[in-house]
Protein backbone atom coordinates (compact mmCIF):
# COMPACT_ATOMS: atom_id res chain seq x y z
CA UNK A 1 14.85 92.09 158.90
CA UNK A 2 18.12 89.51 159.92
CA UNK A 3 17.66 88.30 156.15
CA UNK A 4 17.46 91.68 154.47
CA UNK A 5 20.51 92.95 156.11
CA UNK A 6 22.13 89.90 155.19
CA UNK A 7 21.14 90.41 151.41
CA UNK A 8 22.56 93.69 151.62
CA UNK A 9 26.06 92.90 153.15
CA UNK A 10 26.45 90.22 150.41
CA UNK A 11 25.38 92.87 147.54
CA UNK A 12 27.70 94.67 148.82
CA UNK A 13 30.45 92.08 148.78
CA UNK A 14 29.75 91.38 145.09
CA UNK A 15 29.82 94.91 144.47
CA UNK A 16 33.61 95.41 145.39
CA UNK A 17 34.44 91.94 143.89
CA UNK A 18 33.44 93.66 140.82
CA UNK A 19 35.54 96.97 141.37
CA UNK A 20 38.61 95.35 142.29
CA UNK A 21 39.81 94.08 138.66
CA UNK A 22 39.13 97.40 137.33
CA UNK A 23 41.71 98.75 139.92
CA UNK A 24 44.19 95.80 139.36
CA UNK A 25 43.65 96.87 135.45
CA UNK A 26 44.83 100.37 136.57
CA UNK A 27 47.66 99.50 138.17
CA UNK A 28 48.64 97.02 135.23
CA UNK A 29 48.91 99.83 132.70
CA UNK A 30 50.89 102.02 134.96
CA UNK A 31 53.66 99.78 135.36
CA UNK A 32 53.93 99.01 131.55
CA UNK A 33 53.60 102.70 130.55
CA UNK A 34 56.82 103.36 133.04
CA UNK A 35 58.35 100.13 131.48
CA UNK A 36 58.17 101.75 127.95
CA UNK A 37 59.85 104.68 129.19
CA UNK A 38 62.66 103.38 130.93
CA UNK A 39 63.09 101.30 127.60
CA UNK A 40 63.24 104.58 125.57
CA UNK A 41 65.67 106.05 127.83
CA UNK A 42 68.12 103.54 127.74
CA UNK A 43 67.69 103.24 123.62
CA UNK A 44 68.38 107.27 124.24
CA UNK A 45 71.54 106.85 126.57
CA UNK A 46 73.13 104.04 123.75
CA UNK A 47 72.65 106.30 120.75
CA UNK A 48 74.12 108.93 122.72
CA UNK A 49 77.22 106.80 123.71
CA UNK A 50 77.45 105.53 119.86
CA UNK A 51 77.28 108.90 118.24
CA UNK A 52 80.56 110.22 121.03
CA UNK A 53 81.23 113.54 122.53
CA UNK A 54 80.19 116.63 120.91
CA UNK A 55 78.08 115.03 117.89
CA UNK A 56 74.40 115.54 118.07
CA UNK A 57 71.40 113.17 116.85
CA UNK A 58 71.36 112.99 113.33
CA UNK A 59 73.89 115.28 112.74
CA UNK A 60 77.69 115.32 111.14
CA UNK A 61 80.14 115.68 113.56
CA UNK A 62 81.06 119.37 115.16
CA UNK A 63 84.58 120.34 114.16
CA UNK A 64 86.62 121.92 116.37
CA UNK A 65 88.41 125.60 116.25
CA UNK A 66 91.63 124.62 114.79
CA UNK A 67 89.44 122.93 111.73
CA UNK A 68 86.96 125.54 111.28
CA UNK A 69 90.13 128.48 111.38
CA UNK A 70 92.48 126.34 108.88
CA UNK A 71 88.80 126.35 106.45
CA UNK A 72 88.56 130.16 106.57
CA UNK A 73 92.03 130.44 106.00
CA UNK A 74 91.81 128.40 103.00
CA UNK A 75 88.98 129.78 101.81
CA UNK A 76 90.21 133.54 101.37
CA UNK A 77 93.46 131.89 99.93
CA UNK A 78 91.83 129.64 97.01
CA UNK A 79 89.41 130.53 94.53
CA UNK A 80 88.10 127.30 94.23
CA UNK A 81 86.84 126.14 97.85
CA UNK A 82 84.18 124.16 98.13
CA UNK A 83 82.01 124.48 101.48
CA UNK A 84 82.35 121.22 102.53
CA UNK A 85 80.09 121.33 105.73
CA UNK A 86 77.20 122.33 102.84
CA UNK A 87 78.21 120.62 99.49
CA UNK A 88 79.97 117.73 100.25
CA UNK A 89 79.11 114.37 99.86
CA UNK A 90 80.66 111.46 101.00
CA UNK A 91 82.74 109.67 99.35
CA UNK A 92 81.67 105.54 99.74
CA UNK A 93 84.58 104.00 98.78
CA UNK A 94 84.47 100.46 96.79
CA UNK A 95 88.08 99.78 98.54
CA UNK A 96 89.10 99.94 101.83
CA UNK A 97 91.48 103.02 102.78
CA UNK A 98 93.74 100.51 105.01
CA UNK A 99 94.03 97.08 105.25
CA UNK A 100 95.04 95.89 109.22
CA UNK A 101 96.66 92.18 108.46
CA UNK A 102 98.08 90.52 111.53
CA UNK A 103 102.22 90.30 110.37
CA UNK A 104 105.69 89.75 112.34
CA UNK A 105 107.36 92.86 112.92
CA UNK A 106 110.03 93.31 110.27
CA UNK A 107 113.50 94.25 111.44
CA UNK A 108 114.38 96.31 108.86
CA UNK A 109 117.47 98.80 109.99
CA UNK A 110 116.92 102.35 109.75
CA UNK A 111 118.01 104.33 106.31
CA UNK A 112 121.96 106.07 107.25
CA UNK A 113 120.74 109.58 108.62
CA UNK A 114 117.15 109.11 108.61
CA UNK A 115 116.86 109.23 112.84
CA UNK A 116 114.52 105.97 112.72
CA UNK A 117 114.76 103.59 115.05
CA UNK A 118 115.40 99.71 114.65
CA UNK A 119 111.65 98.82 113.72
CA UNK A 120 110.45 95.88 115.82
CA UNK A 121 112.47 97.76 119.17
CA UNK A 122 109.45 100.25 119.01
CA UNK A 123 108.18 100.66 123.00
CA UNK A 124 105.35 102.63 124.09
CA UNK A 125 104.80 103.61 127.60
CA UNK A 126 101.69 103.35 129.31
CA UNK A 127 101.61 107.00 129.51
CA UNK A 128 101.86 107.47 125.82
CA UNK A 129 99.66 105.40 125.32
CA UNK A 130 96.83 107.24 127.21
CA UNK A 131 98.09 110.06 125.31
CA UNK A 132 97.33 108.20 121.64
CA UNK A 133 93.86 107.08 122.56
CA UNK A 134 92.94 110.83 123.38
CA UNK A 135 94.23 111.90 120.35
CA UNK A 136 92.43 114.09 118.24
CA UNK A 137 90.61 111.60 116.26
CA UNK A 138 90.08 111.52 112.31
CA UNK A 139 86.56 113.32 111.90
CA UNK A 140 83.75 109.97 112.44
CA UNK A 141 80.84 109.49 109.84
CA UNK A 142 78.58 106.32 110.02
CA UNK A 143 78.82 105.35 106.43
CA UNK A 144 81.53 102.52 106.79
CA UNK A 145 83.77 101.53 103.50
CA UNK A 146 83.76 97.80 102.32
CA UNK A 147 87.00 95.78 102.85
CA UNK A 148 87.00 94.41 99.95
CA UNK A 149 90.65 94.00 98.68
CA UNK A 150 91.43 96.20 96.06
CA UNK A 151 95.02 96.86 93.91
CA UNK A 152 95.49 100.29 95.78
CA UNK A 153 95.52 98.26 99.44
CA UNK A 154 98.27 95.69 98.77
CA UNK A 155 101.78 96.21 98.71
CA UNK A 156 103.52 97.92 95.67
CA UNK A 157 106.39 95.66 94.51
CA UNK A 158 109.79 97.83 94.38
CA UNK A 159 111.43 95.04 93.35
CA UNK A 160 111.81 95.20 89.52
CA UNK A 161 115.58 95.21 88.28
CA UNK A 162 114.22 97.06 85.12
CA UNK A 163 113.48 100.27 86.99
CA UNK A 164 116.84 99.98 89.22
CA UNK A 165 118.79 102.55 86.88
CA UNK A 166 121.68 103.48 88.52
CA UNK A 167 120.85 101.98 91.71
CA UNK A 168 122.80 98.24 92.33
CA UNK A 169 120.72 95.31 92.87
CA UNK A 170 121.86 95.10 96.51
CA UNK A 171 120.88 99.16 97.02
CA UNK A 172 117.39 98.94 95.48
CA UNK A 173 116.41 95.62 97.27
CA UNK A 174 118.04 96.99 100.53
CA UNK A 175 115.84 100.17 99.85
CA UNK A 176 112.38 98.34 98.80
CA UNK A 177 112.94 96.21 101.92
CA UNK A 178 113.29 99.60 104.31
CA UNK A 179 110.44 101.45 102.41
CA UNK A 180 108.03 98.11 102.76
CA UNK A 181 108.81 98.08 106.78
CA UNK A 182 107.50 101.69 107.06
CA UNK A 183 104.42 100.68 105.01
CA UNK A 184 103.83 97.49 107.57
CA UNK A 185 104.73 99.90 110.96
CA UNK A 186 101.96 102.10 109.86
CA UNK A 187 99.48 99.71 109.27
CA UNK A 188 100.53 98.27 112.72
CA UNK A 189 100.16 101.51 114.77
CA UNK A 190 96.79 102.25 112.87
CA UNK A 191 95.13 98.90 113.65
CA UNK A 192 96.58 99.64 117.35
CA UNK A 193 95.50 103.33 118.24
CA UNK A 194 93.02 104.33 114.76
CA UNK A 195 90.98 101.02 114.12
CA UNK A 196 87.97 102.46 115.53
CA UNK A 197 88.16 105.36 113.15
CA UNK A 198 85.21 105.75 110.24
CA UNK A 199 86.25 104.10 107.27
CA UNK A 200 84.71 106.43 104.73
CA UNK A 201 87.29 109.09 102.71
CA UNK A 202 85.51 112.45 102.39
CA UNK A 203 87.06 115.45 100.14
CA UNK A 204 88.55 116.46 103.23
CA UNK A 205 90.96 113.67 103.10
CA UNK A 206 92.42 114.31 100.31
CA UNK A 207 92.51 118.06 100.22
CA UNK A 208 96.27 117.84 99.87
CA UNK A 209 97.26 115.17 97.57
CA UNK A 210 98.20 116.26 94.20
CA UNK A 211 97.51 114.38 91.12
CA UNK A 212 99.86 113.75 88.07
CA UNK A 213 97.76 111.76 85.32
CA UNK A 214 100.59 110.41 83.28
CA UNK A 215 102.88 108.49 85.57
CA UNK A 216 99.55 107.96 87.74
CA UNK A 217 101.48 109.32 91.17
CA UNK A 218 99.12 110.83 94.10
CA UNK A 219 101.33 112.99 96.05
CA UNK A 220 100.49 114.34 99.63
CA UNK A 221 102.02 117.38 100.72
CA UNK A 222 103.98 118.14 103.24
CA UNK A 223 105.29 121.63 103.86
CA UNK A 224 109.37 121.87 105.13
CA UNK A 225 109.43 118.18 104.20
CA UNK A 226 110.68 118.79 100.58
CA UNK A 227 107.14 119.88 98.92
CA UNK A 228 108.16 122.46 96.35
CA UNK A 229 110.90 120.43 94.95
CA UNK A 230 108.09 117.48 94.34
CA UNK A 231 105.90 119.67 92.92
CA UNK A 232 108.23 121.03 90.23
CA UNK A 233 109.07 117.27 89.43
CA UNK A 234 105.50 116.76 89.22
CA UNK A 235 104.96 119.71 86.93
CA UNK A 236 108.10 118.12 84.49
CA UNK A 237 106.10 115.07 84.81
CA UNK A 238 103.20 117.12 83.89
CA UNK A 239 105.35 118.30 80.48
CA UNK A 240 104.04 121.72 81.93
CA UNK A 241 108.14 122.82 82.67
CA UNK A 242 111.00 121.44 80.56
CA UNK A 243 113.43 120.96 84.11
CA UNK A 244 112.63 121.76 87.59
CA UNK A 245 115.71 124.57 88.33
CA UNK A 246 113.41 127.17 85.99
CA UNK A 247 110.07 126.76 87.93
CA UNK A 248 110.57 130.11 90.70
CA UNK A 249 108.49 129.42 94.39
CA UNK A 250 105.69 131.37 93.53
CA UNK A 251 104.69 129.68 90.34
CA UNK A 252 105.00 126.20 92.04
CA UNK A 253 102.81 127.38 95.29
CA UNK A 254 100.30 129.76 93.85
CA UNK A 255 100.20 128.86 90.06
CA UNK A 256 97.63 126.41 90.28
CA UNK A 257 99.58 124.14 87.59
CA UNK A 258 98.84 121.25 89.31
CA UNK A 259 95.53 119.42 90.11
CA UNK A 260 94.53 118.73 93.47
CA UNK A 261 92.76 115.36 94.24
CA UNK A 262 89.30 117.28 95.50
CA UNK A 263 89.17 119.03 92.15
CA UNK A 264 87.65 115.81 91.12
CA UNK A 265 83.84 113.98 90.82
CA UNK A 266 83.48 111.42 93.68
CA UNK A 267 84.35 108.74 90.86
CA UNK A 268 87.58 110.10 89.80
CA UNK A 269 88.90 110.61 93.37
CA UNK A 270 88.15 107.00 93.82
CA UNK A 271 89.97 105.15 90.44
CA UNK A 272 92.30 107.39 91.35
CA UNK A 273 93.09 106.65 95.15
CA UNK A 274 92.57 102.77 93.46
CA UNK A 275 94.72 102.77 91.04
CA UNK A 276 97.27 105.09 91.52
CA UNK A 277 100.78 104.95 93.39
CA UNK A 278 100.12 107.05 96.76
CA UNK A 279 102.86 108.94 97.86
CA UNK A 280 104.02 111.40 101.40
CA UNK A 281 107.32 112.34 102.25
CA UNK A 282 107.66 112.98 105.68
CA UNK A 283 110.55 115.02 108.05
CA UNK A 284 111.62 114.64 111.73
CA UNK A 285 108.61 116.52 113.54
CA UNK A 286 110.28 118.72 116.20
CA UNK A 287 113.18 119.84 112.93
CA UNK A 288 110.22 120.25 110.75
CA UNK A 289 108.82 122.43 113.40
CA UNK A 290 111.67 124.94 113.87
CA UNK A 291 112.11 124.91 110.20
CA UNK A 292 108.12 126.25 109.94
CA UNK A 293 108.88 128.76 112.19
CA UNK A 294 111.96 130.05 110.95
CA UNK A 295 110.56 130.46 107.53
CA UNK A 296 107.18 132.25 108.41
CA UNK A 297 108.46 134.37 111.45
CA UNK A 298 112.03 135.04 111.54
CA UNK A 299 111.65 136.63 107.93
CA UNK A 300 109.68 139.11 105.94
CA UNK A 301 106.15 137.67 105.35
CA UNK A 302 102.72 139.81 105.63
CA UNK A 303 100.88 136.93 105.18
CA UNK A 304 101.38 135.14 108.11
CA UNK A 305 102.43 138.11 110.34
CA UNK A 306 99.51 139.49 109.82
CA UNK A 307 97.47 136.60 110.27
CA UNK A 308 99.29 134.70 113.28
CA UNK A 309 101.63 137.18 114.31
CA UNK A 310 99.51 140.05 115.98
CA UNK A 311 97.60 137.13 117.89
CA UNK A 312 100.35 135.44 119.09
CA UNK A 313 102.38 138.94 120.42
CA UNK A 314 98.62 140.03 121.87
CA UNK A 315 98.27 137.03 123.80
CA UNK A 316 101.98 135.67 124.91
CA UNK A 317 103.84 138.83 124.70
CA UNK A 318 104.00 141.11 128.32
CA UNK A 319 103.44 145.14 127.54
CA UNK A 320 103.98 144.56 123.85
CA UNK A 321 104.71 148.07 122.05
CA UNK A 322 102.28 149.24 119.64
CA UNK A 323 104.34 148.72 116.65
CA UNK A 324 104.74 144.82 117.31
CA UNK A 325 100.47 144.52 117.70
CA UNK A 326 100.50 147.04 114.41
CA UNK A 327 102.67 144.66 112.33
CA UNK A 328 102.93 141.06 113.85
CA UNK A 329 106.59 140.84 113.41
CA UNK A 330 109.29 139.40 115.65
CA UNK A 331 107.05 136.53 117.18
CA UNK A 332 109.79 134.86 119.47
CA UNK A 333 110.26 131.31 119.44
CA UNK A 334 108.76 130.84 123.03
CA UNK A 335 105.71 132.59 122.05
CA UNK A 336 105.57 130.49 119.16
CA UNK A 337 105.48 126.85 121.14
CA UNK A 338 103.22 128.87 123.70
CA UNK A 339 100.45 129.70 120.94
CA UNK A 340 101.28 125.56 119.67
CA UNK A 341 100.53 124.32 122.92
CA UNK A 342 97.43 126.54 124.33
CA UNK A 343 93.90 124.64 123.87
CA UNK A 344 92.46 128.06 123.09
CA UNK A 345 94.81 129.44 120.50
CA UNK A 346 94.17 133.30 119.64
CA UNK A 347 94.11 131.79 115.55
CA UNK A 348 94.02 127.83 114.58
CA UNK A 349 96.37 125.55 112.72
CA UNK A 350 98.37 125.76 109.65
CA UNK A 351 99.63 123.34 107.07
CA UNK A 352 102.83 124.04 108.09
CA UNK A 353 103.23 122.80 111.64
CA UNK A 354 100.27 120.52 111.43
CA UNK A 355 101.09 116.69 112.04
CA UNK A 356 101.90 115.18 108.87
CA UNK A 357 99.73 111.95 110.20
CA UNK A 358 96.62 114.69 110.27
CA UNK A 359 97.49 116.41 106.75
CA UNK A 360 97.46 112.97 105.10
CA UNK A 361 95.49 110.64 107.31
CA UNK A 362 97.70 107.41 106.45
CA UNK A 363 94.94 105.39 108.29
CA UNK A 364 92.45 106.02 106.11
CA UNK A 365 94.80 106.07 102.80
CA UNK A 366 96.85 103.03 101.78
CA UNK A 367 99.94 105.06 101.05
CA UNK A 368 102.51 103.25 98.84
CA UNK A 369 105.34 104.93 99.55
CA UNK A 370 106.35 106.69 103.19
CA UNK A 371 109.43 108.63 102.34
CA UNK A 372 111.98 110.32 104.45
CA UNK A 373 113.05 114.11 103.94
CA UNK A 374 116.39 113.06 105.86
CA UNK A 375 117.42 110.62 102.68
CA UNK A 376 115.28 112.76 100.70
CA UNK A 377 117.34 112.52 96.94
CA UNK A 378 118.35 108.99 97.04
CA UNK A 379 114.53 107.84 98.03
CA UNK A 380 113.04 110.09 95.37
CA UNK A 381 115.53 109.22 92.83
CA UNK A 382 114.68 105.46 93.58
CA UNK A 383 110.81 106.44 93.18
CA UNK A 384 110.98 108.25 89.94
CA UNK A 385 113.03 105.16 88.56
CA UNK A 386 110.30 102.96 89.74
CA UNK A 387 107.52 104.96 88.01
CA UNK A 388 109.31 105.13 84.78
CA UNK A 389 109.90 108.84 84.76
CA UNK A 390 112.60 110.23 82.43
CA UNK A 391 115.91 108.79 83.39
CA UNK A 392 117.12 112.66 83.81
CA UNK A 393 115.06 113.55 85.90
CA UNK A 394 115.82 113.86 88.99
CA UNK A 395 114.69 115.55 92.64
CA UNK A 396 115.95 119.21 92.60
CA UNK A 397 117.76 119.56 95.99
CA UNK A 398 117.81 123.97 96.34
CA UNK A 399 116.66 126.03 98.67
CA UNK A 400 114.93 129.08 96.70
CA UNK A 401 113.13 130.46 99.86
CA UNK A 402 115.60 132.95 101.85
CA UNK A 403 118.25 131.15 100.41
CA UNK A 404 121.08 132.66 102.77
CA UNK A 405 119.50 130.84 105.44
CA UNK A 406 120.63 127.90 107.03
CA UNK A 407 118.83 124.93 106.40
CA UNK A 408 117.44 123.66 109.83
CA UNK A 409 119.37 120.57 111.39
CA UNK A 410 118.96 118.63 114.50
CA UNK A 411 121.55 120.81 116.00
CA UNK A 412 119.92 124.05 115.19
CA UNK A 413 116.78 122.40 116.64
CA UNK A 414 118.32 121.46 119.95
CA UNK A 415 119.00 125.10 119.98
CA UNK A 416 115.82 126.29 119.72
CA UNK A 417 114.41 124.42 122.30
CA UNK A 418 117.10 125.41 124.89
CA UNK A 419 114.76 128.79 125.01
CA UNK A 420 111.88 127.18 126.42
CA UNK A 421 110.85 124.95 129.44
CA UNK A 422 111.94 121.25 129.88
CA UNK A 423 107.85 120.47 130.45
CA UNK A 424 107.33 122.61 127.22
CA UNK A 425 109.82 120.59 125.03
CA UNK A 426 108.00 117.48 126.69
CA UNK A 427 104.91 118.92 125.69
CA UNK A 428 105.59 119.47 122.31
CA UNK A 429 107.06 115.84 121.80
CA UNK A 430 103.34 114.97 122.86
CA UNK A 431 102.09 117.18 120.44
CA UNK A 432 103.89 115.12 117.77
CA UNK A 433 104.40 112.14 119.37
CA UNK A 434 101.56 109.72 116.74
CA UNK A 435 104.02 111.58 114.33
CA UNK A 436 106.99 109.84 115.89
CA UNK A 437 105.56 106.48 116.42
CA UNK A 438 103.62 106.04 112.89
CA UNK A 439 106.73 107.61 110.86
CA UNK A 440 109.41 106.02 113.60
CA UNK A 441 111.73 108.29 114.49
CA UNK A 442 114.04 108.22 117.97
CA UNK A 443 113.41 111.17 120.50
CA UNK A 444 115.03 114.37 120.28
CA UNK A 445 116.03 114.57 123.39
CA UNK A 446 117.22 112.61 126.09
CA UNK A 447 115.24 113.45 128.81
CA UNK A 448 112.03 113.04 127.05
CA UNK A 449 109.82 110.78 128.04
């Protein structure tokens, strides 16, 4: 009996002996299965983090309101929009759109009336600079550009005596010397605040540059900094006008002489943007401002009064009478900077108080030439003697929109913005302030900061 009961506690011994590995076993799998998991998560939480805010898996990037309004807009305007969120294809450049070399910082003194500062005496405060990096950002695709050099990327010599003309040799160097420090500024505040922006151009890059075949120029537009006087020159380039003073406004604006740089096949956007002499002319930002307003709202325009007007009274305006919501006239200057400066504006952007640095994105395209509205006739003269155009040609300097007006100055800006807020002036330097530091000009004001 001792013996069998022995037998039996031994059986039973073996017995969980041969149980216990399968529970080990168990136990073994569980951990790994929760160890793939945690794996996939983090994978999860890195893609997240490398696609950035408001981009989902997989997906192009979502716009925002002022992009999506400034489309619709366009769209009833132009008979030949494209739908770019559905048909457009990205454009994989075979240059790179910038080129970020490390360089001294030229001292180049500013052109007589221009408003730029002494470049190389350019400071940034930490709070500005907090403001740059939160920026509204060029739009982010993950098809990067090579950076390969390419003729488009280096520096355009505007050295040559032959294309002086009536500019001395000491002018023209002076002025090829000044026009070559704006190129290196810009590349130096892109590689500082843009140089983790996407390298790839789209269509939507170059929605605004205008193309003249002949004298191979690439002109970006810039409303109130000089646009309709370059684009009749670029029509007389075009031999479609025999001299700019007989091209009227609307035939220049809604004509559709000229040929806009997204008219073209993937391939001829690119030789062109390669090959061709790149060109913006840009305008103090807060002047260029008031100028915009002036024009759209203190005179007779349907367009934009019925459009941005009736939003702005319904929105800004206290017990607004019926006849202002009817029409959309008489938007006041405060309203104005109050509808610039809200994060949920009643109606989005326009081209004509949008930052030039977002109309022409000069971190993404090479530009050869930064011009200033401020010396507007003796830099344009000195560019259309560089690109060989016809020695009588030169820059039409009229005003042909409400001509009795008075053209906006820094003086007629300063009174302006004595009808709003000192932290509303601030704010709107902020609005424009990449605009001030890629293009260099001086503050407005004194007690800006």
């Amino acid at each position: 009996m001792l013996w069998m009961k022995w037998k039996m506690v031994v059986d039973s011994l073996r017995g969980r002996r041969r149980r216990l590995p399968c529970s080990l076993w168990f136990l073994l799998l569980f951990a790994a299965g929760g160890l793939v998991l945690f794996i996939h998560q983090q994978d999860l939480s890195e893609m997240v983090q490398q696609q950035g805010p408001g981009v989902k898996l997989g997906s192009t990037p979502r716009q925002s309101r002022e992009t999506l309004s400034t489309q619709d807009r366009e769209r009833g305007k132009s008979d030949n929009y494209v739908d770019h969120q559905v048909a457009e294809g990205i454009l994989s450049s075979p240059i790179p759109p910038m080129q970020f070399p490390h360089f001294e910082k030229s001292r180049q003194t500013a052109t007589p009336g221009s408003r730029e500062q002494d470049i190389g005496s350019l400071h940034v405060s930490k709070r500005h600079r907090k403001l740059l990096k939160t920026s509204p950002p060029i739009s982010h695709t993950n098809n990067n550009v090579s950076s390969s050099s390419s003729p488009a990327s280096s520096s355009v010599s505007l050295s040559s005596s032959s294309a002086s003309g009536s500019f001395s040799p000491e002018s023209w160097k002076k002025l090829s010397d000044i026009l070559e420090a704006r190129r290196q500024l810009m590349k130096e505040m892109c590689a500082k605040y843009k140089s983790s922006i996407s390298r790839t151009i789209t269509r939507h890059h170059v929605k605004h540059l205008f193309v003249e075949d002949k004298y191979k120029l690439l002109y970006c537009q810039v409303p109130k900094a000089g646009c309709s006087n370059w684009k009749r020159t670029l029509m007389v380039l075009a031999g479609q006008a025999s001299n700019t003073q007989s091209i009227k406004h609307d035939t220049v604006h809604y004509g559709h002489h000229l040929k806009k740089l997204d008219s073209f096949d993937r391939q001829g956007i690119m030789h062109r943007l390669e090959t061709y002499t790149k060109v913006m002319f840009v305008r103090e930002p807060l002047e260029r401002m008031v100028s915009a307003y002036r024009d759209k709202f203190e005179n007779p325009n349907n367009y934009y009064h019925s459009l941005f007007g009736k939003p702005i009274i319904s929105k800004y305006r206290v017990n607004p009478s019926w006849t202002a919501l009817k029409t959309g006239s008489g938007v006041t200057f405060k309203e104005f900077v109050q509808y610039l400066l809200d994060v949920h504006r009643p109606v989005g952007m326009d081209i004509h108080w949008e930052q030039a640095n977002q109309l022409c994105n000069p971190c993404l395209i090479d530009y050869d030439f930064i011009g200033k509205f401020e010396n507007m006739e003796e830099e344009s003269n000195f560019l259309l003697r560089w690109t060989g155009a016809p020695p009588n040609l030169t820059l039409p300097s009229f005003k042909d929109r409400n001509p009795t007006d008075k053209r906006t100055s820094m003086q007629l800006t300063q009174k302006y913005f004595s009808q709003v807020s000192t932290l509303e002036r601030q704010r709107v330097y902020d609005f424009y302030y990449m605009d001030y530091l890629m293009f260099n000009y001086s503050k407005p004001f004194k007690d800006l900061y």
